[in-house]
N, C-alpha and C. Protein backbone atom coordinates (compact mmCIF):
# COMPACT_ATOMS: atom_id res chain seq x y z
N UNK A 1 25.68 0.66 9.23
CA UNK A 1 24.81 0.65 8.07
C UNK A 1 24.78 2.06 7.49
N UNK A 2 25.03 2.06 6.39
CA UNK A 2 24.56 3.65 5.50
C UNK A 2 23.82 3.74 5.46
N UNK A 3 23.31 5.25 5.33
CA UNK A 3 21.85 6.00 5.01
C UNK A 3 21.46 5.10 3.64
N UNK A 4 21.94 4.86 2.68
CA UNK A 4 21.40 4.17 1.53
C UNK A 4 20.69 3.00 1.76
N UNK A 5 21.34 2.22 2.69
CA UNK A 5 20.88 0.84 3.19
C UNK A 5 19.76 0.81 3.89
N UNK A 6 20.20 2.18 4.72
CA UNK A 6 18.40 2.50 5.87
C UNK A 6 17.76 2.35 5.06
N UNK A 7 17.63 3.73 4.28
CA UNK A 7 16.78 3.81 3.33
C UNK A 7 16.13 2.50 2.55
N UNK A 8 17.14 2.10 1.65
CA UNK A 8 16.58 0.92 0.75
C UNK A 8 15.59 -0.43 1.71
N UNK A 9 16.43 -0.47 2.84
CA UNK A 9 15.49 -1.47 3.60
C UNK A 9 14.24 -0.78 4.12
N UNK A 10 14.02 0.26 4.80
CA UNK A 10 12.61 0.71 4.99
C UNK A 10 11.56 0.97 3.89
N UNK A 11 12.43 0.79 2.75
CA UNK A 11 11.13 0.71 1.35
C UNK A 11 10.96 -0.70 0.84
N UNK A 12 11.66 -1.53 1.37
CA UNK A 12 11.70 -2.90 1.15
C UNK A 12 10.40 -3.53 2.49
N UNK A 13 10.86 -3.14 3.73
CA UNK A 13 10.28 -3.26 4.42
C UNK A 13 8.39 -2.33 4.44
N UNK A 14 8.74 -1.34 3.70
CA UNK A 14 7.21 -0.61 3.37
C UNK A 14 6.28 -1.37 2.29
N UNK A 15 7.19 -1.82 1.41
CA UNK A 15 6.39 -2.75 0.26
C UNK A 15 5.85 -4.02 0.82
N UNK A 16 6.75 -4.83 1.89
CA UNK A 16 6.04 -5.70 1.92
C UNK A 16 5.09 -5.70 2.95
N UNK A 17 5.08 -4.83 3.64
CA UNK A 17 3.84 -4.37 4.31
C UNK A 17 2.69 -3.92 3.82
N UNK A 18 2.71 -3.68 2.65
CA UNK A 18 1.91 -3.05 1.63
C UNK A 18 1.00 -4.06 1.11
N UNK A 19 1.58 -5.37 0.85
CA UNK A 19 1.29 -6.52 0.00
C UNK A 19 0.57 -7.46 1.24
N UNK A 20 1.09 -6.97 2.36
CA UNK A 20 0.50 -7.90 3.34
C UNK A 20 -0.75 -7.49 3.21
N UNK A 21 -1.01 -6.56 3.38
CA UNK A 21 -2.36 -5.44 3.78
C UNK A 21 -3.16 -6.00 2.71
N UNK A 22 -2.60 -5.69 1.44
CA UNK A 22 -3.50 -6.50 0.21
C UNK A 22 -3.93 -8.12 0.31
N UNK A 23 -3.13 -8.73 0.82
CA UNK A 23 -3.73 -9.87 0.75
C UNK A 23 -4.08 -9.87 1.95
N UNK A 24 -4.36 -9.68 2.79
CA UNK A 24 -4.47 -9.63 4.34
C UNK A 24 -6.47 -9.28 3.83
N UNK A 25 -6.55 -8.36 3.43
CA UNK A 25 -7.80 -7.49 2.74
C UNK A 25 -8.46 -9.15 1.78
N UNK A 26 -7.83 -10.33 1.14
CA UNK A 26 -8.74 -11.10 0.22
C UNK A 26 -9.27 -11.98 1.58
N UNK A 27 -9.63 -12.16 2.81
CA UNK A 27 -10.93 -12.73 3.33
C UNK A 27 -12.45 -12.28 2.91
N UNK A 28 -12.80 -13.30 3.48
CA UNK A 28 -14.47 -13.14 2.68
C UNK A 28 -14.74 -11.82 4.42
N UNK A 29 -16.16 -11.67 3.83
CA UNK A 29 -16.82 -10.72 5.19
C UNK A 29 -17.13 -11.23 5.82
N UNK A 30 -17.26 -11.33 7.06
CA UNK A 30 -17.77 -12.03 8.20
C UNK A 30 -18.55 -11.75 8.98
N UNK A 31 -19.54 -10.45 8.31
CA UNK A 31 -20.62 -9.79 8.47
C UNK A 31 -21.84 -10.50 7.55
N UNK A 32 -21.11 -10.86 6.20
CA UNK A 32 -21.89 -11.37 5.56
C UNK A 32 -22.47 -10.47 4.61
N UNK A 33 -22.20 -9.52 4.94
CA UNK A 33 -23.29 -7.97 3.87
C UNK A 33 -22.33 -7.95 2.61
N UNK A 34 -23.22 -7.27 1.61
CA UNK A 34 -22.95 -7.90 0.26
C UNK A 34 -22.18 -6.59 0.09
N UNK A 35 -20.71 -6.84 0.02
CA UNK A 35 -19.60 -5.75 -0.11
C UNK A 35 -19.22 -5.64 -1.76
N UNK A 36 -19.39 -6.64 -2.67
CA UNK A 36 -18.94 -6.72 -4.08
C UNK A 36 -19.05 -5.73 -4.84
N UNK A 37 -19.92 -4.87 -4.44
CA UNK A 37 -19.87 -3.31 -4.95
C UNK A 37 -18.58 -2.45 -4.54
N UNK A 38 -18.99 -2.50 -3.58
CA UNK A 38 -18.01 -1.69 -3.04
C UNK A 38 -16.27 -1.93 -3.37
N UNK A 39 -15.53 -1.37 -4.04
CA UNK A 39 -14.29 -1.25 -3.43
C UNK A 39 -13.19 -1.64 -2.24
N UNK A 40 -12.17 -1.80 -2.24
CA UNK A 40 -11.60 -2.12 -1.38
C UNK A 40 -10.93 -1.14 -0.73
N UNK A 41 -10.90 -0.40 0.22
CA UNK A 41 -10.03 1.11 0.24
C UNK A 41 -8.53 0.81 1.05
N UNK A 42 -7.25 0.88 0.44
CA UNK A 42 -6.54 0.69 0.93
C UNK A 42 -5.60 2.16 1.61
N UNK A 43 -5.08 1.98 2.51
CA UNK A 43 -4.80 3.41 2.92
C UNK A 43 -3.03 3.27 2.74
N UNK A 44 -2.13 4.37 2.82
CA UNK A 44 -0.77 4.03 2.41
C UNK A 44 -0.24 5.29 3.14
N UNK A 45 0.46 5.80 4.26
CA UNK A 45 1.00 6.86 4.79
C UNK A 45 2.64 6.25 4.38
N UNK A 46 2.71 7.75 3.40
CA UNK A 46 4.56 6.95 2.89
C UNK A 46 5.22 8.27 2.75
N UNK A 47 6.63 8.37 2.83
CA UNK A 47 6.90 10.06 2.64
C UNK A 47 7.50 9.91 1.39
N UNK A 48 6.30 10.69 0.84
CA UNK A 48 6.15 11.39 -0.83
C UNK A 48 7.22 12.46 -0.53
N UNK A 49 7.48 13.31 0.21
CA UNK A 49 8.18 14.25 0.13
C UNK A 49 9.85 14.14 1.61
N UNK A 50 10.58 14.35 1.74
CA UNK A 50 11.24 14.37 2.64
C UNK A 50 12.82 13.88 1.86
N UNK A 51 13.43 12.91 3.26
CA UNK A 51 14.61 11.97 3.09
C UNK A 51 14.38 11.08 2.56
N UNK A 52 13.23 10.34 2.65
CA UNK A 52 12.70 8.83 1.92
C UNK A 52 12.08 9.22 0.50
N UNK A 53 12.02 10.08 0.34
CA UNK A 53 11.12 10.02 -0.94
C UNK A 53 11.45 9.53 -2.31
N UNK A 54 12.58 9.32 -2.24
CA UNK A 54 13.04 8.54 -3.54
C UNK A 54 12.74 6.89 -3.51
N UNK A 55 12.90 6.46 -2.14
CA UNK A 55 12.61 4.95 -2.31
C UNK A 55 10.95 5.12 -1.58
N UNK A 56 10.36 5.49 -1.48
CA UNK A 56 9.13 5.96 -0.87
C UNK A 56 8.02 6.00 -2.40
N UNK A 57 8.56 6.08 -3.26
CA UNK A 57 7.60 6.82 -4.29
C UNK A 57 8.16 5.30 -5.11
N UNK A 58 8.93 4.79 -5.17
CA UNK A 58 9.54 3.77 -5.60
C UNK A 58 8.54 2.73 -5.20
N UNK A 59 8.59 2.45 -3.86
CA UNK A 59 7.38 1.87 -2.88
C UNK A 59 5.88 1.87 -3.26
N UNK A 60 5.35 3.06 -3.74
CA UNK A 60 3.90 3.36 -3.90
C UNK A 60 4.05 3.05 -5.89
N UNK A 61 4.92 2.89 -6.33
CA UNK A 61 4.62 2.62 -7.93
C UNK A 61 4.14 1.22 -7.90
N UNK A 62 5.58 0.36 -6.71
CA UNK A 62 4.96 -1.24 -6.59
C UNK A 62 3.84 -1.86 -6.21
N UNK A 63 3.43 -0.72 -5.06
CA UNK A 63 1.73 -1.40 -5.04
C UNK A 63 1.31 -0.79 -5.86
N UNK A 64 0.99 0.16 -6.42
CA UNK A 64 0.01 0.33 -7.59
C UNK A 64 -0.33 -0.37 -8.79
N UNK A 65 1.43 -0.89 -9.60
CA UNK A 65 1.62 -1.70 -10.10
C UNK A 65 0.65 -3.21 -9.65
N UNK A 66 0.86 -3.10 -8.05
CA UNK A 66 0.15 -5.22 -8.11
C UNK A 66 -1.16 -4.75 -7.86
N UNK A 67 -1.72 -3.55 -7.26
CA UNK A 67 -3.14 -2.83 -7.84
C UNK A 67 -3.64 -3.05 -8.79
N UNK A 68 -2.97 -2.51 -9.80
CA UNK A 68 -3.53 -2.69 -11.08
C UNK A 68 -3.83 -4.10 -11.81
N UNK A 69 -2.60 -4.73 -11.35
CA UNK A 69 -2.69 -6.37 -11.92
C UNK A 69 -4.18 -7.02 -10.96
N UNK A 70 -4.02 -6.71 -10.26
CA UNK A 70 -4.80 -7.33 -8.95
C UNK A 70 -6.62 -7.23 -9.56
N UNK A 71 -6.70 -5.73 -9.64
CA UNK A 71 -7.57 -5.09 -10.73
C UNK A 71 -7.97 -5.84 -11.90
N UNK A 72 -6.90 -5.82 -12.87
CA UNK A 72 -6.92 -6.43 -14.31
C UNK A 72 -7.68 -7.74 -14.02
N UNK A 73 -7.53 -8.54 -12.58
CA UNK A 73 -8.10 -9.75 -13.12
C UNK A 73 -8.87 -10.12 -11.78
N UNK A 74 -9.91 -9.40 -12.10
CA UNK A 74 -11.54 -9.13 -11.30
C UNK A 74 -11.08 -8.80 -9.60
N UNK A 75 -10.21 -7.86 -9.07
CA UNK A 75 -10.19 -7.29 -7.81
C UNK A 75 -9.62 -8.60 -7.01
N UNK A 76 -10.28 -8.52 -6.02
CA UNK A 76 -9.94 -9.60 -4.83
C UNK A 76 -11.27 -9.57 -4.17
N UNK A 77 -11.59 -11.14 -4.52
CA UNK A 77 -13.48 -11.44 -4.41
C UNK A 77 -13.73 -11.07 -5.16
N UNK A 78 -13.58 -10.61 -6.25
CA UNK A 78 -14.87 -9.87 -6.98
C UNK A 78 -14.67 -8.05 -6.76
N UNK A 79 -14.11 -7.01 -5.97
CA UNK A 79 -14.02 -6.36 -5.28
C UNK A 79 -12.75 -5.72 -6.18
N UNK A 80 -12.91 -4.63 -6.69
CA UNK A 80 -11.82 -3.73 -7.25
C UNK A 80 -11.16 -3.09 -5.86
N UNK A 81 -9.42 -2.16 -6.29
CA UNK A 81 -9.10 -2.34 -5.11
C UNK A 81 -8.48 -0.47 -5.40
N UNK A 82 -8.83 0.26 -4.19
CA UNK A 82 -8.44 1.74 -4.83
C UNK A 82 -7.59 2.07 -3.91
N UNK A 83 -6.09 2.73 -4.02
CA UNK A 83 -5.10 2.13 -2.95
C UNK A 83 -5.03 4.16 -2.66
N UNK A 84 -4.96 4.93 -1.19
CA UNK A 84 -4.78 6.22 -1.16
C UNK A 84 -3.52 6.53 -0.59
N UNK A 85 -3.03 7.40 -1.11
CA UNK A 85 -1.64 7.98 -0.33
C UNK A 85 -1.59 9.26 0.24
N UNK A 86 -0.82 9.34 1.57
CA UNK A 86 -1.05 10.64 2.39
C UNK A 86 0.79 10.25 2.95
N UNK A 87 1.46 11.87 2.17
CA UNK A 87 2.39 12.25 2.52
C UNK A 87 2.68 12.75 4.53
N UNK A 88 3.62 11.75 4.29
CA UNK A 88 3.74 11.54 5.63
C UNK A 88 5.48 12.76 6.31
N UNK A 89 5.57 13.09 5.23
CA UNK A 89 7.00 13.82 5.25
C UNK A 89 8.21 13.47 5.56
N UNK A 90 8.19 11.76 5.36
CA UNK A 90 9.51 11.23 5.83
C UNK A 90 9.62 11.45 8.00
N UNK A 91 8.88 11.57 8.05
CA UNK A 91 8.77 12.05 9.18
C UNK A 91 7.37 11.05 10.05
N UNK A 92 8.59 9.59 11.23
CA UNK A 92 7.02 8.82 11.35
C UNK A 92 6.36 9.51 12.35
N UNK A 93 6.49 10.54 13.32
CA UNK A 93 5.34 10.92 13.76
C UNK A 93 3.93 11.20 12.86
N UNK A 94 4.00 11.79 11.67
CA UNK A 94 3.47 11.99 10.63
C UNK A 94 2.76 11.15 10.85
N UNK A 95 3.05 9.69 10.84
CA UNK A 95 2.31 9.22 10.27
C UNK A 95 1.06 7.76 10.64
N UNK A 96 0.93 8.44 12.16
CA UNK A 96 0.56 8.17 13.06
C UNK A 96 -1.25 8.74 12.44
C-alpha cells in the first residue's frame, strides 16, 4: 500500500468515526435533566499539522460541513452541536 492510500484511508476512516460520534450523540438523556440548552460538545483530536494534515483538515471541513447542516435544521434533539479540534501532530501518541 502507498503512503497516499495510508493516508487517504485513515481520513476516510477518521470521518466516519466522526459521524459515528455525531449520531452516536442523537440519544435522548437518560438522566432525564433538561440538556436542550445546552450544546452538544463534540471533541475531534486530528493532525492539523504533520504527515496527515492534508487529508486531516480535509476530514475536519466534512464534519463541520454535516455540523453545520445538522445545525441548520434545529441540532440533534433540539440541541445545537459545537464540534472542537486539538492538533494532534500526525502523531497518535498525541492523541491519547
Amino acid at each position: 500500500m502507498t503512503m497516499k492510500q495510508s493516508i487517504n484511508r485513515l481520513a476516510i476512516i477518521g470521518a466516519a468515526g466522526a459521524l459515528a460520534l455525531t449520531a452516536a450523540c442523537s440519544g435522548s438523556d437518560s438522566q432525564g435533566a433538561d440538556t436542550t440548552k445546552k450544546p452538544l460538545q463534540i471533541f475531534m483530536s486530528a493532525g492539523v499539522t504533520g504527515l496527515l494534515a492534508p487529508s486531516q483538515k480535509a476530514v475536519e471541513r466534512g464534519v463541520r460541513a454535516k455540523i453545520e447542516t445538522l445545525n441548520a435544521a434545529g441540532g440533534i434533539n433540539g440541541r445545537k452541536v459545537e464540534l472542537t479540534v486539538r492538533d494532534n501532530q500526525s502523531d497518535p501518541t498525541r492523541g491519547v
